[in-house]
Protein backbone atom coordinates (compact mmCIF):
# COMPACT_ATOMS: atom_id res chain seq x y z
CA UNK A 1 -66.40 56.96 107.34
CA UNK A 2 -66.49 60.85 107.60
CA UNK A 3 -67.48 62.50 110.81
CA UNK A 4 -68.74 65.73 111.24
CA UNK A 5 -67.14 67.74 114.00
CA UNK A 6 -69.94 69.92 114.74
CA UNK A 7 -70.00 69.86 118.42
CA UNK A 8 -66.33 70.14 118.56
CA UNK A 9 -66.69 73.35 116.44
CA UNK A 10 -69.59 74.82 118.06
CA UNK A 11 -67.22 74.40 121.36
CA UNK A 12 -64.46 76.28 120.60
CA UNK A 13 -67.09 79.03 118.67
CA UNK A 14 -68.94 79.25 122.10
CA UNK A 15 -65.54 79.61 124.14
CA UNK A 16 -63.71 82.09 121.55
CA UNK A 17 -67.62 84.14 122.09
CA UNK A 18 -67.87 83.90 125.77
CA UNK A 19 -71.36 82.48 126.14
CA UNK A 20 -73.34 79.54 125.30
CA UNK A 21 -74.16 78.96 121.75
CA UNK A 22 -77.17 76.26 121.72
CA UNK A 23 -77.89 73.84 118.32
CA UNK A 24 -81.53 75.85 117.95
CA UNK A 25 -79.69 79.59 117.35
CA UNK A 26 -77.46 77.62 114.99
CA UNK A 27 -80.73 76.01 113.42
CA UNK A 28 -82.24 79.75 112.94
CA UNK A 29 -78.82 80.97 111.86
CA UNK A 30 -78.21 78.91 108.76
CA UNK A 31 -81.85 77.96 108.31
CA UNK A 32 -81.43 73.83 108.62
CA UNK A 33 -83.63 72.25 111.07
CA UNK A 34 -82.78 71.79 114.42
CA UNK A 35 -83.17 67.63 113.87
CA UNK A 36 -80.84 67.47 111.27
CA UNK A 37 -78.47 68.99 113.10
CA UNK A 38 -79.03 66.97 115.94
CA UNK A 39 -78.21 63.79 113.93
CA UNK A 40 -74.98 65.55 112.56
CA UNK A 41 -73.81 66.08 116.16
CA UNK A 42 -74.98 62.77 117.62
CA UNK A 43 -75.48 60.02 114.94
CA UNK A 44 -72.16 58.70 114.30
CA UNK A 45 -71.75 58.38 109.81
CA UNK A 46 -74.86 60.70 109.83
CA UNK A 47 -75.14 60.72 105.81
CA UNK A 48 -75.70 65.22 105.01
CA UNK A 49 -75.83 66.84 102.01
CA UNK A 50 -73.37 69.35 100.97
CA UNK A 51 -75.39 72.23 101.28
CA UNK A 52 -75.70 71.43 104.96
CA UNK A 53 -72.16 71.51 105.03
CA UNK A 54 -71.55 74.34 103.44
CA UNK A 55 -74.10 76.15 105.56
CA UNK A 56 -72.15 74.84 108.48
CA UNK A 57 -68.98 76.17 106.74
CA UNK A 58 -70.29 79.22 106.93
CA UNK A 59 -71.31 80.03 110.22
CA UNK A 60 -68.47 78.33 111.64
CA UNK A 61 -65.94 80.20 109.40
CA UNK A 62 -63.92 77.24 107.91
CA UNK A 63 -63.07 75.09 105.50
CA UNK A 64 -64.71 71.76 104.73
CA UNK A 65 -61.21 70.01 106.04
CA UNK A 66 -61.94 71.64 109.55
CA UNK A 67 -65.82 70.42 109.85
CA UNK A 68 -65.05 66.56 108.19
CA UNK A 69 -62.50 64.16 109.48
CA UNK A 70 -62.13 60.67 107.61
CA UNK A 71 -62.33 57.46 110.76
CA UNK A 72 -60.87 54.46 110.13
């Protein structure tokens, strides 16, 4: 199973910004709805698409290897 490690990211993007970065200003950042990215963050083996996670990419400023991590 892959998991996403979006609240892990949005962490250390909130720390390295000095202020609290909430899922909704990352919703109207990269234009995916607020729900989805809800699931991503809280459904463990949320299936995405990988436009999402390119999107996420993106604002985070990393490489697919940094947002995905395989779980045995």
């Amino acid at each position: 199973m892959l998991r996403v490690m979006f609240k892990q990211l949005l962490d250390e993007k909130s720390f390295k910004e000095g202020r609290r970065i909430t899922v909704g200003e990352v919703s109207q950042d990269i234009g995916i709805s607020r729900a989805t990215l809800t699931r991503i963050a809280n459904q463990p083996g949320y299936n995405t698409n990988t436009d999402t996670l390119s999107a996420l990419c993106d604002y985070f400023d990393c490489e697919p290897n940094e947002l995905l991590k395989r779980v045995l």
